[in-house]
N, C-alpha and C. Protein backbone atom coordinates (compact mmCIF):
# COMPACT_ATOMS: atom_id res chain seq x y z
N UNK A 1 55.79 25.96 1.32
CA UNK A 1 56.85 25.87 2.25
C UNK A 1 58.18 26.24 1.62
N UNK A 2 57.74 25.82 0.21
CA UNK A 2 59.42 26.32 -0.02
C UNK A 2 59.34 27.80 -0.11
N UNK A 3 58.65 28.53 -0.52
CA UNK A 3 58.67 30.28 -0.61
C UNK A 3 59.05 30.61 1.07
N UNK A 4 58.65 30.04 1.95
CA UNK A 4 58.88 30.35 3.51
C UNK A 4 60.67 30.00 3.40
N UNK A 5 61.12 29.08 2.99
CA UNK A 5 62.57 29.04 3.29
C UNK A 5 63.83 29.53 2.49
N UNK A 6 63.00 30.33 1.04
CA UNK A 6 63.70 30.55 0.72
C UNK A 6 63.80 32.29 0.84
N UNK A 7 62.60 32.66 1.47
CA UNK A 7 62.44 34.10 2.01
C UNK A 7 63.58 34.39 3.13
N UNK A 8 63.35 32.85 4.10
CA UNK A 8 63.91 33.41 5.23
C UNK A 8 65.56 33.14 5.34
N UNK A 9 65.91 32.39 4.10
CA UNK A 9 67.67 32.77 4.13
C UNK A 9 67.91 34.11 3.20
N UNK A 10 67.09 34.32 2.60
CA UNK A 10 67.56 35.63 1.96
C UNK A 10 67.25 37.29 3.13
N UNK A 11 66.64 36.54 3.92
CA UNK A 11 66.51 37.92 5.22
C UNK A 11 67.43 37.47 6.68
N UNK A 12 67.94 38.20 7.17
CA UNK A 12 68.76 37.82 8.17
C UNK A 12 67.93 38.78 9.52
N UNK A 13 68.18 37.48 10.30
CA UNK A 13 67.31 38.04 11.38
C UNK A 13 67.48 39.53 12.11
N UNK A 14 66.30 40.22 12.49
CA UNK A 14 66.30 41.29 12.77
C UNK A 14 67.27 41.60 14.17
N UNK A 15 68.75 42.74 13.74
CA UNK A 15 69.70 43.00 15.36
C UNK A 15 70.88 42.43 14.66
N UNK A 16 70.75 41.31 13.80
CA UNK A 16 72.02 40.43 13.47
C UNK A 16 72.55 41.28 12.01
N UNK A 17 73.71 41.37 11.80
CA UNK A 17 74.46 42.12 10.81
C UNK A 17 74.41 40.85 9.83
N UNK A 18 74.26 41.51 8.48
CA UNK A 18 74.62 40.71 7.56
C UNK A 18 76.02 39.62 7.46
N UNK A 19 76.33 38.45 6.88
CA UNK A 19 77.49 37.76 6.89
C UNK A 19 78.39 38.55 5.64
N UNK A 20 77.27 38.66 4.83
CA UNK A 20 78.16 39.43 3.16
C UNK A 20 79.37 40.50 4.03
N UNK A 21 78.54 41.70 4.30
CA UNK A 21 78.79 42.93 5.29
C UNK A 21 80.48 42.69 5.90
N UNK A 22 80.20 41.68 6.54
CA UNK A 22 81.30 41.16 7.67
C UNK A 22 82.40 40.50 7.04
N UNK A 23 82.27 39.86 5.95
CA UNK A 23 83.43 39.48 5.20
C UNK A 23 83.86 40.14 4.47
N UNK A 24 83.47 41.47 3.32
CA UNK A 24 83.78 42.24 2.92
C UNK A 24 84.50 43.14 3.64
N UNK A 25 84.04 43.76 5.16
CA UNK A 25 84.96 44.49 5.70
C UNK A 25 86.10 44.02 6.72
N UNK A 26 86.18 42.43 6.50
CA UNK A 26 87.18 41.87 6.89
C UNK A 26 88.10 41.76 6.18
N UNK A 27 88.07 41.85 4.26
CA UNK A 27 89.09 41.84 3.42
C UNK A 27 89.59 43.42 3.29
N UNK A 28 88.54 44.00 3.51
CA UNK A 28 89.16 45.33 3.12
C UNK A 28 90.28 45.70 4.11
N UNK A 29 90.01 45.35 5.45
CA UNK A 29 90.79 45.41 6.97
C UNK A 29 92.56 45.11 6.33
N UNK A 30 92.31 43.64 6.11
CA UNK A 30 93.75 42.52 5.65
C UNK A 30 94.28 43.22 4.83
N UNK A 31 93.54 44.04 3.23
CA UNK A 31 94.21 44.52 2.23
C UNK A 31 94.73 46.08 2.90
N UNK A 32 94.18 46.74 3.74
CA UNK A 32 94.98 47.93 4.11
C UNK A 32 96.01 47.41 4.56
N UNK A 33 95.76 46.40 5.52
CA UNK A 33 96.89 46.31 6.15
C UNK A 33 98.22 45.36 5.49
N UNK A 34 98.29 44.78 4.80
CA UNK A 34 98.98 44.31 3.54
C UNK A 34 99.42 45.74 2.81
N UNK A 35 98.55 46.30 2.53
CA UNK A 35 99.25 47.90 1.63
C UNK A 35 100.13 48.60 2.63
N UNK A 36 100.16 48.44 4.04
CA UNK A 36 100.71 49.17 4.61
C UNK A 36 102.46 48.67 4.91
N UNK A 37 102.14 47.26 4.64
CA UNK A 37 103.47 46.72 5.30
C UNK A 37 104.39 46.19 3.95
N UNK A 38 104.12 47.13 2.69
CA UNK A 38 104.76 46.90 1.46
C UNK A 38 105.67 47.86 1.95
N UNK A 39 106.91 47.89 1.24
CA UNK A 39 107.86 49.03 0.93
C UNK A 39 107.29 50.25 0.40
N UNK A 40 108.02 51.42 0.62
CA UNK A 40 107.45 52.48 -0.27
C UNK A 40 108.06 52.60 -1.59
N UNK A 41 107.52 52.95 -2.33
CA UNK A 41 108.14 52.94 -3.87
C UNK A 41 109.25 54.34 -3.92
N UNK A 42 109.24 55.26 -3.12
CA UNK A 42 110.32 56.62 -3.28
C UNK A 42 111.50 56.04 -2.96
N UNK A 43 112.30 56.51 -3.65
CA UNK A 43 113.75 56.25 -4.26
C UNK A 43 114.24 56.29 -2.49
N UNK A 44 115.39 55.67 -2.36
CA UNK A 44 116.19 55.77 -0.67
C UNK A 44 117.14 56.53 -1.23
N UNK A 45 117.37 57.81 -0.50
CA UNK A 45 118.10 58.36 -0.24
C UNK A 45 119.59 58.00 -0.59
N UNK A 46 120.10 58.68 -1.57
CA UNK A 46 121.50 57.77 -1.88
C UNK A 46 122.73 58.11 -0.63
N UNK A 47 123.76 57.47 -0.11
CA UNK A 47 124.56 57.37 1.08
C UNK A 47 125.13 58.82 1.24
N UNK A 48 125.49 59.16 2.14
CA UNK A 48 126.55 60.41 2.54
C UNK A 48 127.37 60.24 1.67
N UNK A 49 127.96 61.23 1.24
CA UNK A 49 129.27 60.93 0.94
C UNK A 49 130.50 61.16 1.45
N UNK A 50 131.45 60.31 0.98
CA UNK A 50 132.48 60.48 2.54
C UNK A 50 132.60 61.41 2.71
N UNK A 51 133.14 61.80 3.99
CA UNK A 51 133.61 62.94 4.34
C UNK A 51 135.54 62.69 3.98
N UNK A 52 136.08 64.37 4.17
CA UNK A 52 136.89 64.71 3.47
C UNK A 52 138.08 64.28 4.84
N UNK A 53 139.25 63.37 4.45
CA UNK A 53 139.89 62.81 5.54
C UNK A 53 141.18 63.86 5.48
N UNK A 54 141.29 64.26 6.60
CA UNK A 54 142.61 64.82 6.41
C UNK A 54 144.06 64.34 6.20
N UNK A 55 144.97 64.50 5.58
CA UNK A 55 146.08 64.18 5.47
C UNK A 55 147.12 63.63 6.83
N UNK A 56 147.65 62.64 7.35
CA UNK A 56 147.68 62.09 7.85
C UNK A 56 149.62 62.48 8.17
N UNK A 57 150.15 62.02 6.40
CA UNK A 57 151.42 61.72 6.22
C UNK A 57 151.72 62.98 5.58
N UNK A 58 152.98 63.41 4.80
CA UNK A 58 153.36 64.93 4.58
C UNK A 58 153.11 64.91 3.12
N UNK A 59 152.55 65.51 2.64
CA UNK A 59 152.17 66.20 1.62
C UNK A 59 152.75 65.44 0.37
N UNK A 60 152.53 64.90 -0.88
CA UNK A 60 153.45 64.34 -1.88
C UNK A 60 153.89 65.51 -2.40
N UNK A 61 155.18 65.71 -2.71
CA UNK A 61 155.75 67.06 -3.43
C UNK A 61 155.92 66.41 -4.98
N UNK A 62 156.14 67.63 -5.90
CA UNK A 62 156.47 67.49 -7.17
C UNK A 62 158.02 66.94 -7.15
N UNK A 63 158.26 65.69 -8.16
CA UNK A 63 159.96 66.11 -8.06
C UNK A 63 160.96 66.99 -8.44
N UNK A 64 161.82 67.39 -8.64
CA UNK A 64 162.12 68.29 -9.36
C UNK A 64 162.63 68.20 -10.92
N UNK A 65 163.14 68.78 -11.32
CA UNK A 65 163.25 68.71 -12.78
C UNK A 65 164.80 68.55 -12.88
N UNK A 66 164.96 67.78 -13.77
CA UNK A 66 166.04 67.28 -14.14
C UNK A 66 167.09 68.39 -14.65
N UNK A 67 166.83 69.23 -14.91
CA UNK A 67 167.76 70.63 -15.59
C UNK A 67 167.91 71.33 -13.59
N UNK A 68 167.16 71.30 -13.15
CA UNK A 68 167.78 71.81 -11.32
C UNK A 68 169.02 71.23 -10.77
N UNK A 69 168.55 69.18 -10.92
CA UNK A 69 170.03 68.60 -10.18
C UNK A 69 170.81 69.40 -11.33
N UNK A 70 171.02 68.90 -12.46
CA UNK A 70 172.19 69.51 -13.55
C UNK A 70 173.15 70.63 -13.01
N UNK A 71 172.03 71.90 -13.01
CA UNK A 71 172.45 73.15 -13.10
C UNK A 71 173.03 73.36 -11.22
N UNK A 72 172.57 72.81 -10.61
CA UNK A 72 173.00 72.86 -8.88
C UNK A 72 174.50 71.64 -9.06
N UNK A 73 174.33 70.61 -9.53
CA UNK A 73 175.30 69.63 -9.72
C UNK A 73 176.83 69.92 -10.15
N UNK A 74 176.97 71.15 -11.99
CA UNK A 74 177.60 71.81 -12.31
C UNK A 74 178.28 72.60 -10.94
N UNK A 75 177.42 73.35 -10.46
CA UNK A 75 178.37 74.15 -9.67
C UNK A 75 178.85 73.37 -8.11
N UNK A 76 178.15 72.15 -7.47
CA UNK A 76 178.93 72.16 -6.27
C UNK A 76 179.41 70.68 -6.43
N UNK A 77 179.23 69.92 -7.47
CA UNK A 77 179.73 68.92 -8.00
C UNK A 77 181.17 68.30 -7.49
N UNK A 78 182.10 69.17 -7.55
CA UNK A 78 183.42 69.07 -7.11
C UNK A 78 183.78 68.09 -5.90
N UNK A 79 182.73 68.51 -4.90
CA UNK A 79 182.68 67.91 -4.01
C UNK A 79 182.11 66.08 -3.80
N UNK A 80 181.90 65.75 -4.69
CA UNK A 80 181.23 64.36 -4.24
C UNK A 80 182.36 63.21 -4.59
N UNK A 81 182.26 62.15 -3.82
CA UNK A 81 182.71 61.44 -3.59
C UNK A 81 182.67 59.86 -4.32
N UNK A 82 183.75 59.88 -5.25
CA UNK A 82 182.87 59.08 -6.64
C UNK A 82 183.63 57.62 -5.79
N UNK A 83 182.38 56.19 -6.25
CA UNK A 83 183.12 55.23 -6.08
C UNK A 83 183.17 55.02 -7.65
N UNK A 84 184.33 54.40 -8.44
CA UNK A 84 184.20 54.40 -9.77
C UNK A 84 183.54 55.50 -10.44
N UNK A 85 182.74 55.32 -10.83
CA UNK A 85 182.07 56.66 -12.16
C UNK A 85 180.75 57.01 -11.22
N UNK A 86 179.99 56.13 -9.92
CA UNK A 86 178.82 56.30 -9.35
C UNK A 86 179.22 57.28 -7.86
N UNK A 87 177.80 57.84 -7.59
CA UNK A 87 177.82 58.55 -6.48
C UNK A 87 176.46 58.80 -6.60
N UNK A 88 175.90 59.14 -5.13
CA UNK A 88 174.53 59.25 -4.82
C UNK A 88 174.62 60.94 -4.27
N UNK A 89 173.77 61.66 -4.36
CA UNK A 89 173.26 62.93 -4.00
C UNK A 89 171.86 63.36 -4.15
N UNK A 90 171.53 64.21 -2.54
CA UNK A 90 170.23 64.38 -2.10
C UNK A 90 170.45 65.98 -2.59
N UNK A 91 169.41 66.58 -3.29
CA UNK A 91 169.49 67.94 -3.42
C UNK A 91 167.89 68.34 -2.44
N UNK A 92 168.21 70.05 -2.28
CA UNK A 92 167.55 69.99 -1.02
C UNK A 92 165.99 70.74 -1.52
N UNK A 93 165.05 70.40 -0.74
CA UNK A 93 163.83 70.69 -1.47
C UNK A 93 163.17 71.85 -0.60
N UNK A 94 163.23 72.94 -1.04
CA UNK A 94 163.09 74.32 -0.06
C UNK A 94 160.91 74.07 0.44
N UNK A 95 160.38 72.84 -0.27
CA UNK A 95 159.04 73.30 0.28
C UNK A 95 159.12 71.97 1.30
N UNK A 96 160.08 70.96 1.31
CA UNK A 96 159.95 70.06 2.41
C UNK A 96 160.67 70.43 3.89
N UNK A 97 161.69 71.52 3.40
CA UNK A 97 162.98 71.97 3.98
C UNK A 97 163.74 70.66 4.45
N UNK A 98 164.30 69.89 3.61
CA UNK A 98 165.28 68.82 3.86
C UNK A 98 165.50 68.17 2.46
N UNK A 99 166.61 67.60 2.71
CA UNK A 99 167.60 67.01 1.50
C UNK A 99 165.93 65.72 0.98
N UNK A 100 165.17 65.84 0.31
CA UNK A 100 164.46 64.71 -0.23
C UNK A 100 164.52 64.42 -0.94
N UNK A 101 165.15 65.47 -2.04
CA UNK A 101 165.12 64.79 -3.84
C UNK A 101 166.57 64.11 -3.70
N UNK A 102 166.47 62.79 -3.95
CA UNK A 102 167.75 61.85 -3.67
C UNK A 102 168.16 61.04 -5.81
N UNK A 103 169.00 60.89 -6.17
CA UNK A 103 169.55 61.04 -7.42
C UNK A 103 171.03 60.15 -7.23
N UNK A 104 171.19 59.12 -8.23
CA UNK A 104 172.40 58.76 -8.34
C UNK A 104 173.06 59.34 -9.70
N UNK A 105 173.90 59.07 -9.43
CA UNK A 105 174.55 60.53 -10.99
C UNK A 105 175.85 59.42 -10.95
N UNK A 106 175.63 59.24 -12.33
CA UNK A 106 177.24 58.37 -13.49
C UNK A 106 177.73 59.11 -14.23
N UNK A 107 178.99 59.00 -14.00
CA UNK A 107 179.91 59.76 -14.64
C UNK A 107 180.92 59.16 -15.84
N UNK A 108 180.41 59.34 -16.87
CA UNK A 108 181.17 58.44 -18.09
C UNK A 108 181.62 60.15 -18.78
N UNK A 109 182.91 60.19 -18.49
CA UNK A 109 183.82 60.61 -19.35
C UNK A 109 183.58 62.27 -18.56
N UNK A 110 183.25 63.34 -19.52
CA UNK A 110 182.98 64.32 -19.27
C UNK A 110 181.38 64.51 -19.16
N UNK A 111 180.60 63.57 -19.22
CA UNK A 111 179.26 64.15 -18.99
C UNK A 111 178.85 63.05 -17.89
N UNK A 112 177.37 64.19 -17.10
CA UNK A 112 176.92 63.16 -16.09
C UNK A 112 175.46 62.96 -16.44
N UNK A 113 175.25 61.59 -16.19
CA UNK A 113 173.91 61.07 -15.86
C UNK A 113 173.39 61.23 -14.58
N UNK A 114 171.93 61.71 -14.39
CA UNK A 114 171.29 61.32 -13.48
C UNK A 114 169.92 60.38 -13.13
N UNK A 115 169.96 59.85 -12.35
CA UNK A 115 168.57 59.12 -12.30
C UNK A 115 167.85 59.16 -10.57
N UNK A 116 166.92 59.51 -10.63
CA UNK A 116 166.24 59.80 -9.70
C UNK A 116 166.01 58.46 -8.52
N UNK A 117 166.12 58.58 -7.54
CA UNK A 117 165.99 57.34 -6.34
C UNK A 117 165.69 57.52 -5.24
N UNK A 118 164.60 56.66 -4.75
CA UNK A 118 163.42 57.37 -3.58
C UNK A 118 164.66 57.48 -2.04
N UNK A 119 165.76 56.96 -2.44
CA UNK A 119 166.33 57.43 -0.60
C UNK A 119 167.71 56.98 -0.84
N UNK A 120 168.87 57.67 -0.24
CA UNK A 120 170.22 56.99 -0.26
C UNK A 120 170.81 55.92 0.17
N UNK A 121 171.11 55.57 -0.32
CA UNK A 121 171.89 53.96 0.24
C UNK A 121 172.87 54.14 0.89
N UNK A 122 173.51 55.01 0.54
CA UNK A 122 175.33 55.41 0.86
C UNK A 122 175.18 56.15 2.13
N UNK A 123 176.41 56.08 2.85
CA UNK A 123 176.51 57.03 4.09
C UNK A 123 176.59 58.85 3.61
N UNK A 124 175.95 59.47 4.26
CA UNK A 124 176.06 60.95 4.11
C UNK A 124 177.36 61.42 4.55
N UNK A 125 178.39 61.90 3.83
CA UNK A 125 179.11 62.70 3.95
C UNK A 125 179.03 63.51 4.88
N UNK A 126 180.21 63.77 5.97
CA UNK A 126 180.00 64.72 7.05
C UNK A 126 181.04 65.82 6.97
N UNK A 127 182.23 65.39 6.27
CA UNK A 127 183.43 66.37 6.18
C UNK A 127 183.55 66.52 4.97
N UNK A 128 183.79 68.23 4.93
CA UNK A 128 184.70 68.30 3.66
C UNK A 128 183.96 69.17 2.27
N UNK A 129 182.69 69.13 2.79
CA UNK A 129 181.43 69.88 2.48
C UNK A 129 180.95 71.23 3.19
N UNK A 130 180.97 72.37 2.39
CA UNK A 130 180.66 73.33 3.34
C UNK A 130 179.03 73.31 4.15
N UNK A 131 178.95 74.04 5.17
CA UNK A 131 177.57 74.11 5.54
C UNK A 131 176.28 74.43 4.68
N UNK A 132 176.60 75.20 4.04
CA UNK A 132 175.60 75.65 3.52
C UNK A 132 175.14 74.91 1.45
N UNK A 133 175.36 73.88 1.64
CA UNK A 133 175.35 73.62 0.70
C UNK A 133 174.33 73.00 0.10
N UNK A 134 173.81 73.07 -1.18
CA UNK A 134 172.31 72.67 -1.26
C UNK A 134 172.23 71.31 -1.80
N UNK A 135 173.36 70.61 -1.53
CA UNK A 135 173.54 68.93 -2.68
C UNK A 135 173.94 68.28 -1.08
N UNK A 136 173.59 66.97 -0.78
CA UNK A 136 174.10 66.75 0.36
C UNK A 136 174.53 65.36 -0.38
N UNK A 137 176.13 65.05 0.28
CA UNK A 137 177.03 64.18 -0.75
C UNK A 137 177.26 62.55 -0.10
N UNK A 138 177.68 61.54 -0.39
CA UNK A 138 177.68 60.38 0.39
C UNK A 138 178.71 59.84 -0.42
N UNK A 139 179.23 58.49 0.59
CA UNK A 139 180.34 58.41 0.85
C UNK A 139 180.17 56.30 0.50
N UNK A 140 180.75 56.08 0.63
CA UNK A 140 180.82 54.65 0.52
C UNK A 140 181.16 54.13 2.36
N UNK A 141 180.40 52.99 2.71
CA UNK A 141 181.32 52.61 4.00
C UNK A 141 182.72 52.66 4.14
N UNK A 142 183.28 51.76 2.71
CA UNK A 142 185.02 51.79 2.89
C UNK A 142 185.54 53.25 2.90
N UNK A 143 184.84 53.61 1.99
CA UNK A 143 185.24 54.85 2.18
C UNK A 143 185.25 56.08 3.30
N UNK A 144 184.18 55.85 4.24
CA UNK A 144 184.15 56.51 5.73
C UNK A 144 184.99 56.07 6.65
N UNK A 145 185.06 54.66 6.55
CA UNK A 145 186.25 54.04 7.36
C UNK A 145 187.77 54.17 7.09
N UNK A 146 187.91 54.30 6.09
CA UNK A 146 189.15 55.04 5.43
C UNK A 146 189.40 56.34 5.75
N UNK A 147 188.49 57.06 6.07
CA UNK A 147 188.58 58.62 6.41
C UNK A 147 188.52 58.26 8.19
N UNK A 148 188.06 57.31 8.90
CA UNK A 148 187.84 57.45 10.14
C UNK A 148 189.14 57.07 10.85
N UNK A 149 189.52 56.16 9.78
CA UNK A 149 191.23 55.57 10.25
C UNK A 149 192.05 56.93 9.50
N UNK A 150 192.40 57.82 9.14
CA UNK A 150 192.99 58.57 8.45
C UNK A 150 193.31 59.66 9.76
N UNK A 151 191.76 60.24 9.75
CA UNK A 151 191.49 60.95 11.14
C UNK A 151 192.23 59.92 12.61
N UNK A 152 191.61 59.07 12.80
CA UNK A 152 192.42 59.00 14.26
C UNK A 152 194.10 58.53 13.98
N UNK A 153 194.53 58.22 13.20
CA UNK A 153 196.09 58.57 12.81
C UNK A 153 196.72 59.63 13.11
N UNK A 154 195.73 60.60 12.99
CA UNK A 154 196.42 61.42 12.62
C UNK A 154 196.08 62.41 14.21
N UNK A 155 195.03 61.95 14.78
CA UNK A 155 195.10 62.73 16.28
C UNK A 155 196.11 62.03 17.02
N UNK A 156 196.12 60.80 16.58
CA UNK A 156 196.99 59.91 17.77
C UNK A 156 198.75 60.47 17.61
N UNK A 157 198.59 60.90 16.35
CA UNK A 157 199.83 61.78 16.29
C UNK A 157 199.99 62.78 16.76
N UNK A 158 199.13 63.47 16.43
CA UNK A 158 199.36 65.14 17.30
C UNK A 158 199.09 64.97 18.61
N UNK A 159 198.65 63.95 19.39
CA UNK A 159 198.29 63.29 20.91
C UNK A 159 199.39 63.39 21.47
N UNK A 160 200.39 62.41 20.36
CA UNK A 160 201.90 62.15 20.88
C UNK A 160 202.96 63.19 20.50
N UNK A 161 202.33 63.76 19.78
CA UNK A 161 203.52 65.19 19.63
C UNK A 161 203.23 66.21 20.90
N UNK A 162 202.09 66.24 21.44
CA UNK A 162 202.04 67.27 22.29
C UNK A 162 202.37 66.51 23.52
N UNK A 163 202.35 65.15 23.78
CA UNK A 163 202.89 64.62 25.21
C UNK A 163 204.55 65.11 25.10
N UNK A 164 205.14 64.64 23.89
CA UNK A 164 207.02 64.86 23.63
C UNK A 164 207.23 66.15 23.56
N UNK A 165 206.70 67.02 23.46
CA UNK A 165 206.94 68.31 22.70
C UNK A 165 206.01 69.51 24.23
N UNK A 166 204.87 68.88 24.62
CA UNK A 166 204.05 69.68 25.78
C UNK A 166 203.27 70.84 25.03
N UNK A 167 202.86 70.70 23.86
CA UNK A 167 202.15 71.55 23.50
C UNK A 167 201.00 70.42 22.28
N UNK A 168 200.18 71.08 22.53
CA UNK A 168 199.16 70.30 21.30
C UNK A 168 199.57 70.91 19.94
């Protein structure tokens, strides 16, 4: 009897699939599908790279060189308007087309200093400067108001000379 039972677990009944069979191709099933839901090992794609933004604000210019104010300074110099030994001047920058290179310039004795400064403080000079000039000059407040009282003095005079007199 025992050769009968131990025949008949080692044979599986005839129609019925083995159990070995069925668990083996149940792990193999799990391990594909486990291999499938790993990462891939190829490198990711490294990011775009930015793209190229266009300029927004105006261009940064070079400043200019210190021998330009000098040599422009020398010749229209005459004109600026010193408080004490200081005065501020914009020289004009032909690739911005406007007064941008801005400079305060000290004057000790016969020679001048300059030092470069991102914008004027001082009022711009309106009289007294020709048009075409490539240094644009500034003025102190007292000092515009001094010229503004100077000027209407001096219309209010010729106002009243031409009421007494009938001619402007």
């Amino acid at each position: 009897m025992e050769e009968e039972t131990a025949d008949e677990t080692e044979k599986s009944p005839p129609g019925k699939p083995s159990p070995t069979l069925s668990w083996a191709t149940l792990g193999f099933v799990v391990g594909a599908l486990f291999i499938l839901t790993l990462p891939s090992r190829r490198a990711a794609p490294p990011p775009p790279a930015p793209a190229a933004i266009a300029p927004s604000a105006p261009v940064v210019l070079a400043r200019p060189q210190f021998t330009t104010i000098e040599a422009v300074f020398a010749e229209w110099g005459h004109f600026a308007v010193w408080e004490g030994d200081l005065t501020e001047v914009a020289l004009w920058n032909s690739q911005s087309e406007s007064y941008a290179d801005c400079f305060e310039v000290l004057r000790l004795g016969s020679n001048t200093y300059f030092r470069s400064i991102p914008h004027l403080t001082r009022t711009v000079l309106t009289h007294g400067v020709p048009p075409d000039s490539p240094l644009e000059f500034t003025e102190t407040a007292a000092q515009r108001a001094e010229w503004l009282g100077q000027k209407t003095q001096a219309e209010w005079k010729s106002l009243g000379n031409s009421v007494i007199t009938g001619h402007p």
